[in-house]
Protein backbone atom coordinates (compact mmCIF):
# COMPACT_ATOMS: atom_id res chain seq x y z
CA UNK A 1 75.92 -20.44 -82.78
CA UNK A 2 72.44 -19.04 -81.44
CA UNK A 3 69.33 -20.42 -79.77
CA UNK A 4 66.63 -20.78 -82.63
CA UNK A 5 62.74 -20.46 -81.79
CA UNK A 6 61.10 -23.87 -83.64
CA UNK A 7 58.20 -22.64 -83.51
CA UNK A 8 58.38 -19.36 -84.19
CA UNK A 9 60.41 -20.34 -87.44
CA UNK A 10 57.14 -22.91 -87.99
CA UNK A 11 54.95 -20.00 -88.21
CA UNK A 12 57.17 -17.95 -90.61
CA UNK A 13 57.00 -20.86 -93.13
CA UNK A 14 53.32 -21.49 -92.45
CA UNK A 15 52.94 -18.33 -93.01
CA UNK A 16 53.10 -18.80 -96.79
CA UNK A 17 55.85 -16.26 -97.39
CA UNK A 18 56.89 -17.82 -100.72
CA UNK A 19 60.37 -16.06 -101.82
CA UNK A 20 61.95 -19.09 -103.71
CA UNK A 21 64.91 -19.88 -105.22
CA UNK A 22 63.21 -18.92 -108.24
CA UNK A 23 63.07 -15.23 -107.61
CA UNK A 24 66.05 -15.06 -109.24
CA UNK A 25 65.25 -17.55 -112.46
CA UNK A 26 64.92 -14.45 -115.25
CA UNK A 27 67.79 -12.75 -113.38
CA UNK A 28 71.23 -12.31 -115.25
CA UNK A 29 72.96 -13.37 -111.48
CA UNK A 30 71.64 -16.83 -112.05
CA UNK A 31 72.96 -16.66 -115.79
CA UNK A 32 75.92 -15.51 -114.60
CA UNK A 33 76.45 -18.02 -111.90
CA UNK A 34 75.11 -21.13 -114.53
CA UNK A 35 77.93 -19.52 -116.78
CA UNK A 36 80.75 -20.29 -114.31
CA UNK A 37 79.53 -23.80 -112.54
CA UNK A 38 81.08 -26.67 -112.94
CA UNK A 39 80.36 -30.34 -112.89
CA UNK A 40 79.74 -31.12 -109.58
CA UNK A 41 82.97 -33.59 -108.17
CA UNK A 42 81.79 -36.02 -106.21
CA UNK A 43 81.48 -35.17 -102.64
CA UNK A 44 81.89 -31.51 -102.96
CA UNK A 45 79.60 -29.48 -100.59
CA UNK A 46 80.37 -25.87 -101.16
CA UNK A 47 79.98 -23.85 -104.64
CA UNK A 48 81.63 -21.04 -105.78
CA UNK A 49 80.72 -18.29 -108.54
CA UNK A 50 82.42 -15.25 -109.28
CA UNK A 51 81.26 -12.04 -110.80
CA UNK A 52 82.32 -8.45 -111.58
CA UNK A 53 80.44 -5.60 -110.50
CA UNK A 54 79.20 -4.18 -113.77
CA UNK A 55 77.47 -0.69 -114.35
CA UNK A 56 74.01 -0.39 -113.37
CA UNK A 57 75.23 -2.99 -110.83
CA UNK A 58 76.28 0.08 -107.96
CA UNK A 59 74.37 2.64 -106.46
CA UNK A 60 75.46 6.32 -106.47
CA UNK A 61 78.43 5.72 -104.04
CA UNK A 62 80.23 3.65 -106.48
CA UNK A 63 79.33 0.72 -104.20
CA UNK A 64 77.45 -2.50 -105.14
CA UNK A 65 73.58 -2.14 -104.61
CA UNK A 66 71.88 -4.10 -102.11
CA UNK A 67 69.40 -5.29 -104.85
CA UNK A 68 71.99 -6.77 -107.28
CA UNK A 69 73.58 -8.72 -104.21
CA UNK A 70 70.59 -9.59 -103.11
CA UNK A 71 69.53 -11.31 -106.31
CA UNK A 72 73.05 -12.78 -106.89
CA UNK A 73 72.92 -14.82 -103.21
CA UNK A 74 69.31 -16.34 -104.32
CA UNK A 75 70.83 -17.04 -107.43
CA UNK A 76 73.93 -18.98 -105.96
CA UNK A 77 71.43 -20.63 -103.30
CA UNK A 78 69.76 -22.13 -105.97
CA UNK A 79 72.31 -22.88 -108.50
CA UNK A 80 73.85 -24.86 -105.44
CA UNK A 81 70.20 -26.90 -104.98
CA UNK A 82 70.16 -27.73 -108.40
CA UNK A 83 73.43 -29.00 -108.85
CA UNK A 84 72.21 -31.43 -105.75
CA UNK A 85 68.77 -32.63 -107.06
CA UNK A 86 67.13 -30.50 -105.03
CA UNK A 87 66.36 -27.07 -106.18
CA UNK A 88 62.40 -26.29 -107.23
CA UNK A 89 62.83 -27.13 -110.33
CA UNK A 90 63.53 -30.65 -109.81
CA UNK A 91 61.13 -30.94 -107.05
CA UNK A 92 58.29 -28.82 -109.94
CA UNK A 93 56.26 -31.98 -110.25
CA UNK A 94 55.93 -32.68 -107.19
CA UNK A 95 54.76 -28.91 -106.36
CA UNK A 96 56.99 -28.55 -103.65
CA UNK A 97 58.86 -25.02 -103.29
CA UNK A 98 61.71 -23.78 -100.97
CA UNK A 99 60.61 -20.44 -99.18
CA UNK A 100 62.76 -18.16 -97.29
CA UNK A 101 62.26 -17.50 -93.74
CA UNK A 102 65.12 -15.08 -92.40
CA UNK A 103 68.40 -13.73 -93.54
CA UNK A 104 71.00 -11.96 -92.34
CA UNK A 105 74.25 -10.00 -93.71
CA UNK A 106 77.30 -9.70 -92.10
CA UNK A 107 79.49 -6.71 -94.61
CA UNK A 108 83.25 -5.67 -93.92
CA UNK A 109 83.49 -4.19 -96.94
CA UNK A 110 81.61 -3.72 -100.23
CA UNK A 111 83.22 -4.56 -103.68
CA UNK A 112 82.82 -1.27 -106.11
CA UNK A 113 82.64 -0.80 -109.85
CA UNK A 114 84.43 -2.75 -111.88
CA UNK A 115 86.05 -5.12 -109.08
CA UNK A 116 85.59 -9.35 -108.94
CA UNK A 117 83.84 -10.86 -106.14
CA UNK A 118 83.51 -14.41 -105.12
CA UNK A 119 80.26 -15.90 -103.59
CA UNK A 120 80.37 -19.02 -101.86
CA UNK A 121 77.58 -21.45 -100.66
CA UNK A 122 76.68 -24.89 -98.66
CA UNK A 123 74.07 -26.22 -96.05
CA UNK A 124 75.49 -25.96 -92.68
CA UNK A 125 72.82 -27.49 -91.02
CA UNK A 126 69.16 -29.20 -91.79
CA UNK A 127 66.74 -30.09 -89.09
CA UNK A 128 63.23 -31.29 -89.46
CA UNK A 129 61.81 -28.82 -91.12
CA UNK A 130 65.07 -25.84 -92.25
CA UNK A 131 68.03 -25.89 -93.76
CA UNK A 132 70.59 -23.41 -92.39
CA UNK A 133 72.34 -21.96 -95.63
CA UNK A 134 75.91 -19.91 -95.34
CA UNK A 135 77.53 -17.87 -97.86
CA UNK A 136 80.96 -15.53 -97.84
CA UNK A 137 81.89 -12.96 -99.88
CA UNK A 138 85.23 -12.77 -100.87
CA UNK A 139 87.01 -10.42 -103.05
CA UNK A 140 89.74 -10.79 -106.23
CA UNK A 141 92.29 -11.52 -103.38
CA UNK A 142 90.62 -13.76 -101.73
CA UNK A 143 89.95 -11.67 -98.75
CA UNK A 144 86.63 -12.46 -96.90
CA UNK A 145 84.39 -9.31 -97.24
CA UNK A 146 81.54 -10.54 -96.33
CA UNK A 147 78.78 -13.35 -94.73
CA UNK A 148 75.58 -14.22 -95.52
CA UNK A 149 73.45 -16.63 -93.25
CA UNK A 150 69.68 -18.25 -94.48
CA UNK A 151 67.01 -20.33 -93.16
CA UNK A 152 65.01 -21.75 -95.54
CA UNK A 153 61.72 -24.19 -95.19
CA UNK A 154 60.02 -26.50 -98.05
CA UNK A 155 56.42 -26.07 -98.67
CA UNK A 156 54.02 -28.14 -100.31
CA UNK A 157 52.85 -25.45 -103.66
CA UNK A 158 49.31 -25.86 -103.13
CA UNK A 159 48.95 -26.36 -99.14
CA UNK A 160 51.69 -24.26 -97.66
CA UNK A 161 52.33 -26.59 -95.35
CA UNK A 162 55.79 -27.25 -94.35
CA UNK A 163 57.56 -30.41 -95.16
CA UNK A 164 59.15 -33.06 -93.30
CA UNK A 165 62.99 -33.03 -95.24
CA UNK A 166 64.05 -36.71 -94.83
CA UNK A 167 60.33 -37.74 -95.31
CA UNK A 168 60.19 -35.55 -98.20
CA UNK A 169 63.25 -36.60 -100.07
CA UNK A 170 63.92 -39.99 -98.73
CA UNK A 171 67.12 -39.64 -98.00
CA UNK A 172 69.64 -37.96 -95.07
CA UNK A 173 71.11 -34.53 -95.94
CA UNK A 174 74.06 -35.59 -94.39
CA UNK A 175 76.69 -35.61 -97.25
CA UNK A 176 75.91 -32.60 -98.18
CA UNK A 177 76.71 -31.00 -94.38
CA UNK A 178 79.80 -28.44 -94.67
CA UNK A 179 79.84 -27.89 -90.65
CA UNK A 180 83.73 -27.26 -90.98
CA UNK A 181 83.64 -24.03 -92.73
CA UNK A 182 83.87 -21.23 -90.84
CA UNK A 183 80.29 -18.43 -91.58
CA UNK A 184 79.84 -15.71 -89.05
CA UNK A 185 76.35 -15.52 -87.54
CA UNK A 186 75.14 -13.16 -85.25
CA UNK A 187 72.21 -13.49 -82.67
CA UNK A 188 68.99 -12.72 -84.19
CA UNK A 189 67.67 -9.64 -82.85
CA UNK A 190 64.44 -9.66 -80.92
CA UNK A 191 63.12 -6.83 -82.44
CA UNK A 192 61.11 -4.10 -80.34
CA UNK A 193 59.24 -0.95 -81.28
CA UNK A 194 57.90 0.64 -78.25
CA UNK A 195 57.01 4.21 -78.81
CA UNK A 196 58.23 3.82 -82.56
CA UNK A 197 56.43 6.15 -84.98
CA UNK A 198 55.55 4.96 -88.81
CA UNK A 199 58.05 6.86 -91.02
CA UNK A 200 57.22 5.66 -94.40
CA UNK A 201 53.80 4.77 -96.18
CA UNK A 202 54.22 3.17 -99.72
CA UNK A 203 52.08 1.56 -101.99
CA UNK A 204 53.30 -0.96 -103.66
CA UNK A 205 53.24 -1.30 -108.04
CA UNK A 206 54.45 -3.93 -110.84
CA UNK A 207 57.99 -3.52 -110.10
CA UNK A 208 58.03 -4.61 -106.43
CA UNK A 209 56.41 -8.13 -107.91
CA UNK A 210 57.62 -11.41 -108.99
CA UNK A 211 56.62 -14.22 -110.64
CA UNK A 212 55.13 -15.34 -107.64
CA UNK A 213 52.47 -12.37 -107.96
CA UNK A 214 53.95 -10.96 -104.48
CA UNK A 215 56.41 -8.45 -103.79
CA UNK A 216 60.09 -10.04 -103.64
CA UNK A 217 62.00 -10.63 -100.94
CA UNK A 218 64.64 -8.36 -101.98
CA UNK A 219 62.78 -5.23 -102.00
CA UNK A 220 61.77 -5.33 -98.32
CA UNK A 221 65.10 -4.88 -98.14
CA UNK A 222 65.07 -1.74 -100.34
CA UNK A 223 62.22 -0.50 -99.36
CA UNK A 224 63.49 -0.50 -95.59
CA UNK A 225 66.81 1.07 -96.17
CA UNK A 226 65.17 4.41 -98.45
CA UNK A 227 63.59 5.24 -94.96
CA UNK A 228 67.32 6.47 -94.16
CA UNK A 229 68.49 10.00 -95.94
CA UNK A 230 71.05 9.16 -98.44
CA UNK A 231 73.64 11.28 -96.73
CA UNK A 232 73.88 8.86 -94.05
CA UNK A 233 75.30 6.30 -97.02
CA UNK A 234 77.83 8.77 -98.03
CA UNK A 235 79.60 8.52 -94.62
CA UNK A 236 78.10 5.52 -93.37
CA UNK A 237 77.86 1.74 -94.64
CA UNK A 238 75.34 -1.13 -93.45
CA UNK A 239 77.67 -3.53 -91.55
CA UNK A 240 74.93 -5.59 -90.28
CA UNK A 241 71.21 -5.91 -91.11
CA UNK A 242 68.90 -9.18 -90.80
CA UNK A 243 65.13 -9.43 -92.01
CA UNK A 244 62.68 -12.35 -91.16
CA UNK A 245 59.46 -12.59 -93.59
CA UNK A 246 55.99 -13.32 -91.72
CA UNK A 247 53.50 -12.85 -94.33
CA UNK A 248 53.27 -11.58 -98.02
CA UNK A 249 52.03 -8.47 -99.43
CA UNK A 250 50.71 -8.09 -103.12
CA UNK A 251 50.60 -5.28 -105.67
CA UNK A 252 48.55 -2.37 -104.48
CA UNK A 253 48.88 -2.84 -100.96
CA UNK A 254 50.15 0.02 -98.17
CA UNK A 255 53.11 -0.94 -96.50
CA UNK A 256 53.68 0.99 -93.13
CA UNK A 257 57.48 1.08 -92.22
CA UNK A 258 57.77 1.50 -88.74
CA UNK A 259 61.30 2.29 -87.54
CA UNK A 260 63.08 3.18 -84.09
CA UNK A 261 66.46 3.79 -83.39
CA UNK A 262 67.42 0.67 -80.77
CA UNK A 263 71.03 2.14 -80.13
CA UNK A 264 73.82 4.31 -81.85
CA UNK A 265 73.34 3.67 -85.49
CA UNK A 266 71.70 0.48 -84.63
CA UNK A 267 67.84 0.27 -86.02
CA UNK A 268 64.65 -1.69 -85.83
CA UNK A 269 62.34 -1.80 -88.07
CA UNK A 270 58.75 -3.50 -88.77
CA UNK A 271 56.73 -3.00 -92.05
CA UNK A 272 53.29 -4.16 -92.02
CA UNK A 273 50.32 -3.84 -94.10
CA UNK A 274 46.42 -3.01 -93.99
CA UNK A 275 47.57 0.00 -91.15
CA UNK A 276 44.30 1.67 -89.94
CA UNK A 277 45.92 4.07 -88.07
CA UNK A 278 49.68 4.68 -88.81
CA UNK A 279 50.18 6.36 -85.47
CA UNK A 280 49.09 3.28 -83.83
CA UNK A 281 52.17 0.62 -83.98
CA UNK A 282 49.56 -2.44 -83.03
CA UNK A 283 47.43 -1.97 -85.87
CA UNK A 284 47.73 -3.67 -89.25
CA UNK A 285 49.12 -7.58 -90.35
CA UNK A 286 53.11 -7.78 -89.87
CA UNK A 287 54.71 -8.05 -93.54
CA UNK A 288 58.66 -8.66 -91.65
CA UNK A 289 60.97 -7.20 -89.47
CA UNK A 290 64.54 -6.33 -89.58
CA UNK A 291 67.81 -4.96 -87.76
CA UNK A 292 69.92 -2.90 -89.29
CA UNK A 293 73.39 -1.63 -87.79
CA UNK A 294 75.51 1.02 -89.70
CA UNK A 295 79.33 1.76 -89.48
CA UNK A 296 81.18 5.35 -90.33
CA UNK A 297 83.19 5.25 -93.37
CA UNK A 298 86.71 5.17 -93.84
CA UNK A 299 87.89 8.65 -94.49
CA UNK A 300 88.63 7.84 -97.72
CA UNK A 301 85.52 6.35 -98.95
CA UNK A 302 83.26 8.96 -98.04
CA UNK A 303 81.32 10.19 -100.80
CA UNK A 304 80.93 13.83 -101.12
């Protein structure tokens, strides 16, 4: 596993950075995934849900879109909660919300138009205050294409303060631990921009928000990778890329993205908001920051 910072990860939910669960309510992935759940047996701890890339679903490669995966991993996350008793929307009354605080990928491979992939979920771990979350990605055969790791936080709706779990809930997460499946997890990076340079300025507009009135998680995510030409995705797929949320930014805001090549196709980035002075890296409030590691192509599945 990896050394975690508490408090660091205290801050981050403090911080009020409120991508739920529920980013994904409207979303056909969480149809989707409601479509294909089961009853719950008793004592099962990880869920599965399967879906077909559709069209629309891939980008111009052919290749599923970061956005639509994205979307679909919330989706199971929270499908997953609910079938527990402890998704939002159980916990609505109470005005108590999950938020997410980092995430990371882990891709072999990416499942293209028209094939089946598998997305599977369960808690790995709870402390005081997070839940570590795993998902893999497998596809029609079975065949592990992917991992997805999560840290997530509870937050009282109106406060933003973090919440004790046990205290919370009143019970032990314990049997609903999966520690015995195997979910590859990588360090997270510290991330360092010395001498970095801002290489994209964006506003953002009604698209990039959600029903929590901020811009969603997802499209940090977007917005990071269109920094990179779109040749480089023609020969080149993300194998790697992790993003932890500090604060949130609202319609009509200037994002800075501030990127800097850390090692052969291996980049970090920082996008922050209210920049004074983009050619000044210390100025403006820190939105998140991410690593992001890309991996030739195949010679077969480069796009021309």
């Amino acid at each position: 596993m990896f050394v975690r910072e508490p408090l660091q990860l205290l801050k981050i939910a403090v911080s009020c950075w409120t991508n739920t669960f529920v980013n994904a309510k409207n979303d056909t992935s969480k149809k989707n995934c409601k479509n294909n759940r089961k009853t719950m047996p008793e004592g099962q701890k990880v869920d599965s849900f399967k879906f077909t890339v559709q069209p629309f679903d891939d980008d111009y490669t052919g290749r599923l879109s970061w956005s639509v995966l994205g979307k679909h991993v919330l989706a199971c996350a929270e499908n997953h909660a609910g079938a527990r008793g402890f998704d939002r929307l159980t916990l609505n009354g109470h005005r108590f919300l999950w938020v997410l605080s980092r995430m990371s990928f882990d891709m072999i491979t990416w499942p293209k138009l028209g094939e089946e992939y598998t997305i599977s979920t369960w808690i790995c771990r709870y402390y005081r205050y997070f839940t570590d979350r795993c998902f893999d990605i497998r596809d029609a055969n079975g065949n592990i294409i992917g991992y997805v790791f999560t840290i997530w936080a509870m937050i009282d709706e109106t406060t933003r303060k973090p919440q004790v779990l046990e205290e919370l809930f009143g019970h032990t997460f314990d049997p609903y631990i999966e520690t015995e499946r195997y979910c590859s997890v990588q360090p997270f990076s510290r991330i360092r921009l010395d001498n970095s340079f801002c290489l994209h300025n964006r506003p953002t507009y009604y698209s990039d928000i959600d029903e929590n009135n901020h811009v969603n998680s997802i499209r940090y995510i977007e917005f990071i990778l269109d920094t990179f030409p779109k040749q480089l995705f023609s020969t080149h797929q993300v194998s790697h890329l992790e993003i932890a949320y500090n604060s949130e930014s609202y319609c009509g805001d200037q994002l800075g993205i501030w990127v800097k090549e850390s090692a052969t196709d291996k980049y970090h980035i920082v996008v922050k908001k209210n920049i004074d002075d983009k050619e000044n890296q210390q100025t403006g409030e820190t939105v998140c920051h991410c690593a992001v590691t890309f991996k030739p192509l195949i010679r077969q599945e480069k796009i021309k």
